[in-house]
PDB file of N, CA and C in Angstrom:
ATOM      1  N   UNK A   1       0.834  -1.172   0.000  1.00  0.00           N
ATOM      2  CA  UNK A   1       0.000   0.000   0.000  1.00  0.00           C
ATOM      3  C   UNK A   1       0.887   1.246   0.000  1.00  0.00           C
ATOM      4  N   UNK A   2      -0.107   2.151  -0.404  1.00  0.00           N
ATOM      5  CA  UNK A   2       0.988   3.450  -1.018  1.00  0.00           C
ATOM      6  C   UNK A   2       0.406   4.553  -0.743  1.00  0.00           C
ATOM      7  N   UNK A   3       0.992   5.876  -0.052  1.00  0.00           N
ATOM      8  CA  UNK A   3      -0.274   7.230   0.622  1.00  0.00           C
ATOM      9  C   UNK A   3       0.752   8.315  -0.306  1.00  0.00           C
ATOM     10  N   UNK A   4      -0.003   9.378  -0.187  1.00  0.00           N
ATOM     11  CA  UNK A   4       0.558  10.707  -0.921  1.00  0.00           C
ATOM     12  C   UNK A   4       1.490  11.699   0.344  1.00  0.00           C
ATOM     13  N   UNK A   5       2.184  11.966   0.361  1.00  0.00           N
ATOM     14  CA  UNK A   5       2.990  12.923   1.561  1.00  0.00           C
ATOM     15  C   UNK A   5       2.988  14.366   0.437  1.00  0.00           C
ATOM     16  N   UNK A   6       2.930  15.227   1.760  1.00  0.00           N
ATOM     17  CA  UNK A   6       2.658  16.706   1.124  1.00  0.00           C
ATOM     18  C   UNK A   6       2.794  17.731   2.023  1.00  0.00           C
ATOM     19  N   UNK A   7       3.459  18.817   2.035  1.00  0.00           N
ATOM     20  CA  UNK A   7       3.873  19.932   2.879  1.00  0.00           C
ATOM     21  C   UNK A   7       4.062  19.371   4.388  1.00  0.00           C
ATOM     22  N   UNK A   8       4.426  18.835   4.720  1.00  0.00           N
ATOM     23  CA  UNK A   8       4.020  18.169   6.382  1.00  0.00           C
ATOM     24  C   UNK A   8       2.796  17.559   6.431  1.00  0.00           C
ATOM     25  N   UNK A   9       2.435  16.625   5.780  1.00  0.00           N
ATOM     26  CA  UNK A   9       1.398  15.950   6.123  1.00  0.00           C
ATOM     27  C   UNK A   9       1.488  14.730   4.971  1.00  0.00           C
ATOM     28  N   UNK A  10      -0.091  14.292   4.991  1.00  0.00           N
ATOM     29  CA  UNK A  10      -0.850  13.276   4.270  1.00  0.00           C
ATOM     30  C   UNK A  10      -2.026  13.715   3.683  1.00  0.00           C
ATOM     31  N   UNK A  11      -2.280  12.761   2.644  1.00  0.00           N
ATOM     32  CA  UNK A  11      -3.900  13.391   1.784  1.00  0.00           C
ATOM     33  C   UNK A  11      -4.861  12.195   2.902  1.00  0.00           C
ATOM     34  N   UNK A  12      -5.641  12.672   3.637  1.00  0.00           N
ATOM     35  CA  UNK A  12      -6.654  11.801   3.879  1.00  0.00           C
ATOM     36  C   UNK A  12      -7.646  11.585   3.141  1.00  0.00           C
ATOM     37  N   UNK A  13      -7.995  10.137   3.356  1.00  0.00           N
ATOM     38  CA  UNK A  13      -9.483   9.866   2.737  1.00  0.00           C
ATOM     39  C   UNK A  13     -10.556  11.331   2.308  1.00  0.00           C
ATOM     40  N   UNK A  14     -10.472  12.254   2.708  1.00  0.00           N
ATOM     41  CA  UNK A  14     -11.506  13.164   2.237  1.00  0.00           C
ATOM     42  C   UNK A  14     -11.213  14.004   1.163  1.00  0.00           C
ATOM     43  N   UNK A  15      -9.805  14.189   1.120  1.00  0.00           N
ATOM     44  CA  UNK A  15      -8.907  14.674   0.162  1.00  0.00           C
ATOM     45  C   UNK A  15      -8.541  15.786   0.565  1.00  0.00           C
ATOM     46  N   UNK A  16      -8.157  15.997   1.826  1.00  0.00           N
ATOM     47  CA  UNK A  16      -7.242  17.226   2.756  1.00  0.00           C
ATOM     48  C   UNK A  16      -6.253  16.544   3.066  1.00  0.00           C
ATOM     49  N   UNK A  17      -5.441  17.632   3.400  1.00  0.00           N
ATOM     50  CA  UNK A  17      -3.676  17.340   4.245  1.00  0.00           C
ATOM     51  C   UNK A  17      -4.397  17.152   5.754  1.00  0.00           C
ATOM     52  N   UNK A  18      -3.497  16.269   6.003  1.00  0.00           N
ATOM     53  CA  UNK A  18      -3.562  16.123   7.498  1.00  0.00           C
ATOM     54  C   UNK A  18      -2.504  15.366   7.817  1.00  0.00           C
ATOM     55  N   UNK A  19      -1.873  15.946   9.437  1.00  0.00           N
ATOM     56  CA  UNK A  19      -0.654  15.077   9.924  1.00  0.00           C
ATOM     57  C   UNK A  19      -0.835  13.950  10.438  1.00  0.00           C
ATOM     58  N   UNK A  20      -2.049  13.449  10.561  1.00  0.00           N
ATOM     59  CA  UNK A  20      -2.341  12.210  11.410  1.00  0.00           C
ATOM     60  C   UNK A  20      -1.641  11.034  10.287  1.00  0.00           C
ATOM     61  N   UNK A  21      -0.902  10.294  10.967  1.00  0.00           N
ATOM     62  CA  UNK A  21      -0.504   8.693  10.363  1.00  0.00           C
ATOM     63  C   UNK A  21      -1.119   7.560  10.713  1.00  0.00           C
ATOM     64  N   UNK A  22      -2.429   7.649  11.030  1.00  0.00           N
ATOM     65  CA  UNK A  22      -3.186   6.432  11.284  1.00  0.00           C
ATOM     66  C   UNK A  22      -3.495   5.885   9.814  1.00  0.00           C
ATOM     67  N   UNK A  23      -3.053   5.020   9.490  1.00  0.00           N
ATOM     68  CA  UNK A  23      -3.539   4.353   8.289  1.00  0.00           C
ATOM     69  C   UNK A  23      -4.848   4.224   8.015  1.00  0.00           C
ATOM     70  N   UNK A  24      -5.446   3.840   8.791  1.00  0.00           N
ATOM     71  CA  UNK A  24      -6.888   4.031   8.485  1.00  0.00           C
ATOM     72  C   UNK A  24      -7.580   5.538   8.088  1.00  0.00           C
ATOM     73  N   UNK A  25      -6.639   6.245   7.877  1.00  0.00           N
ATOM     74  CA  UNK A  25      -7.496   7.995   8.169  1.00  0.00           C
ATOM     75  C   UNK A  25      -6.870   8.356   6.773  1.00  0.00           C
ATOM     76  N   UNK A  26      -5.926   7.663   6.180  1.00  0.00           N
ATOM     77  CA  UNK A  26      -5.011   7.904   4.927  1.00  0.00           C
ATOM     78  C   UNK A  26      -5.277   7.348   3.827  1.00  0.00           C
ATOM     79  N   UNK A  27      -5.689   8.227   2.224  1.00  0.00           N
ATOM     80  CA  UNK A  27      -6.158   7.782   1.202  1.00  0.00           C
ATOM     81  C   UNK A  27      -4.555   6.460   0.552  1.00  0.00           C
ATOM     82  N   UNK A  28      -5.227   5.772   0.294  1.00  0.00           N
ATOM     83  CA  UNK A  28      -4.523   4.896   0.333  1.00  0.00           C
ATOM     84  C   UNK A  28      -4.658   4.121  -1.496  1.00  0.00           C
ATOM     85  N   UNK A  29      -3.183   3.767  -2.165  1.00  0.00           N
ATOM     86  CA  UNK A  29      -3.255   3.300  -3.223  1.00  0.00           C
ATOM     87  C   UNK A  29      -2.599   2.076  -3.488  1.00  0.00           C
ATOM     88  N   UNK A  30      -3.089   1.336  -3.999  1.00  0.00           N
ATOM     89  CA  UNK A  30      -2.447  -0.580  -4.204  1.00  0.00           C
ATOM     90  C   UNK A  30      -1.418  -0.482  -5.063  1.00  0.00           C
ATOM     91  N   UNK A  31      -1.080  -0.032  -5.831  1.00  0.00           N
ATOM     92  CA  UNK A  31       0.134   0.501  -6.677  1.00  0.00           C
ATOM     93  C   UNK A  31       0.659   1.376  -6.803  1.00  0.00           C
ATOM     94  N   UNK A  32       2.255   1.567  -6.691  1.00  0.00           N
ATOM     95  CA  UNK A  32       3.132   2.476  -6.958  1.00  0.00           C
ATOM     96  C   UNK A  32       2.538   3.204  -7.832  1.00  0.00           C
ATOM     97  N   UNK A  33       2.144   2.960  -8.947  1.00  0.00           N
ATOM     98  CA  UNK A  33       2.050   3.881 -10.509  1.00  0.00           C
ATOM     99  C   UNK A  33       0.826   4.660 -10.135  1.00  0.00           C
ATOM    100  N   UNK A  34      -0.269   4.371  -9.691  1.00  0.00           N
ATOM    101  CA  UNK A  34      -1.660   5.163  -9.214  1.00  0.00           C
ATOM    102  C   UNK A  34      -1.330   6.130  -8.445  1.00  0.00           C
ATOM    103  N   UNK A  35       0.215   5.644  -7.170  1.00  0.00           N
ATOM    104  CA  UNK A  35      -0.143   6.981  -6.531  1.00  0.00           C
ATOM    105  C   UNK A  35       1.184   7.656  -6.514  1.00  0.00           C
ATOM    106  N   UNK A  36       1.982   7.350  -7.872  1.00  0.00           N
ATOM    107  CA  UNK A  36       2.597   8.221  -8.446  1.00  0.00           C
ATOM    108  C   UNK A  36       2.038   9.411  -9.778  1.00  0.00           C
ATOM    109  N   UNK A  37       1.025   8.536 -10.206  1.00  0.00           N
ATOM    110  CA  UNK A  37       0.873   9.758 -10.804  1.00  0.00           C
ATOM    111  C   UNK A  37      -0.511  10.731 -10.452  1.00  0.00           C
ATOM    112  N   UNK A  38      -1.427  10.275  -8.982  1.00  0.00           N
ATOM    113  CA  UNK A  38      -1.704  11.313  -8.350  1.00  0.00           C
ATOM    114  C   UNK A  38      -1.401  12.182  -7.420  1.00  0.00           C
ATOM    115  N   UNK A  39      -0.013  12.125  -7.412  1.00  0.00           N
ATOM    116  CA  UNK A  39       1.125  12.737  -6.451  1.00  0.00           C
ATOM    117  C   UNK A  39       1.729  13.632  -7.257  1.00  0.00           C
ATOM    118  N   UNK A  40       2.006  12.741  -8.770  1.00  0.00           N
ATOM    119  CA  UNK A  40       2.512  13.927  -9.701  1.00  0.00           C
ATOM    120  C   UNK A  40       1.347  15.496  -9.867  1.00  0.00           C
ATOM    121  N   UNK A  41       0.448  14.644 -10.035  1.00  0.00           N
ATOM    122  CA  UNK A  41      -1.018  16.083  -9.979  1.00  0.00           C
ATOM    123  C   UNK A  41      -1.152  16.816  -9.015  1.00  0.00           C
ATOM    124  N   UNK A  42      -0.672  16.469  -7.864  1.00  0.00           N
ATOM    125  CA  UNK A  42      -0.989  17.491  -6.724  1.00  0.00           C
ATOM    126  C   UNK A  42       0.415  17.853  -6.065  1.00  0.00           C
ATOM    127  N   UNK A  43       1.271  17.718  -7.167  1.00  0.00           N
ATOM    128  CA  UNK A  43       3.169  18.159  -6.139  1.00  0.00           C
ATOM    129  C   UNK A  43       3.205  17.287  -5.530  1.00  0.00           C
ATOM    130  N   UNK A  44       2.738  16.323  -4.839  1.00  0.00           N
ATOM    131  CA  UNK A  44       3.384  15.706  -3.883  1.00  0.00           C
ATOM    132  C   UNK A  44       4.213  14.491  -4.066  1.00  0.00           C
ATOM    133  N   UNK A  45       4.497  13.684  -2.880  1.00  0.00           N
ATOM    134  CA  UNK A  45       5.962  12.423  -3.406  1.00  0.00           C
ATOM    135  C   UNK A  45       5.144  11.060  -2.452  1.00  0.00           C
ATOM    136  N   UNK A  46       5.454   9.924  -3.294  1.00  0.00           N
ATOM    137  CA  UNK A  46       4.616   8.568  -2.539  1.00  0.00           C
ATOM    138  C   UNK A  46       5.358   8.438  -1.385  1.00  0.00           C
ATOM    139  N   UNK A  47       4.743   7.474  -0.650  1.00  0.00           N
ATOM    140  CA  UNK A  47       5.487   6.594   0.431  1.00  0.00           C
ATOM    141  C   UNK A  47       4.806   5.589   0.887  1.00  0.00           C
ATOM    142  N   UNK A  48       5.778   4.316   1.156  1.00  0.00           N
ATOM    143  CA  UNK A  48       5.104   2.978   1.102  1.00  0.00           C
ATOM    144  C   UNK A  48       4.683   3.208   2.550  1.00  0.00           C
ATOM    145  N   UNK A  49       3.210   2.542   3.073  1.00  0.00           N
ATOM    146  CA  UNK A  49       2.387   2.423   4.197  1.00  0.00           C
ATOM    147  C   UNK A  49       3.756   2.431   5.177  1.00  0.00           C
ATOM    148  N   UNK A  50       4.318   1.180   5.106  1.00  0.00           N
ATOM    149  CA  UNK A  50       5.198   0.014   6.377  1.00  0.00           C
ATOM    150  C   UNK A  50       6.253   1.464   7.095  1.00  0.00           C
ATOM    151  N   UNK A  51       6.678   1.948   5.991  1.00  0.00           N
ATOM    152  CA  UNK A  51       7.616   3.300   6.202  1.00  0.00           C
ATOM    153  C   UNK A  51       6.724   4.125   7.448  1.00  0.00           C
ATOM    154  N   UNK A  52       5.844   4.284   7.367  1.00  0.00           N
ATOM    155  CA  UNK A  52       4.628   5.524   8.276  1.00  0.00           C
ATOM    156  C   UNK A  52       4.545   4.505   9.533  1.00  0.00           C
ATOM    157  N   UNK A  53       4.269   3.268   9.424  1.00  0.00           N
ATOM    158  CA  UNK A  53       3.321   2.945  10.736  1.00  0.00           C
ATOM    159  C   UNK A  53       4.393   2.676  11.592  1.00  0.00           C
ATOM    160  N   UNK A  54       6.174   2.385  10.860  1.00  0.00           N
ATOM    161  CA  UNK A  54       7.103   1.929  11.671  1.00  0.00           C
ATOM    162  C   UNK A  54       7.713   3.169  12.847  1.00  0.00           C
ATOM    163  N   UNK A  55       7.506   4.441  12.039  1.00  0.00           N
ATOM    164  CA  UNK A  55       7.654   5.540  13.029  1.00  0.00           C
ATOM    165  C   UNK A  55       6.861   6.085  14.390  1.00  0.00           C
TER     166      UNK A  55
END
């Protein structure tokens, strides 16, 4: 699984930034390529789930 990172935050499910890293609260994509290129559309850069929940 794959989330969007952006200015200090995350895109949540509603489609706002927010700092929360609860996975469950985070729009979330099954492939690299989906949420690379809706990361490319909104500036922002991917990052794999395991990376977030380990911090």
């Amino acid at each position: 699984m794959y989330v969007v990172k952006v200015f200090h935050g995350y895109i949540s499910k509603e489609g706002r930034r927010t700092r929360d890293k609860t996975p469950r609260n985070l729009l979330e994509f099954y492939t690299k390529k989906d949420s690379e290129k809706f990361a490319d559309k909104i500036g922002g850069r991917v990052k794999k789930l395991e990376e977030i929940t380990k911090a």
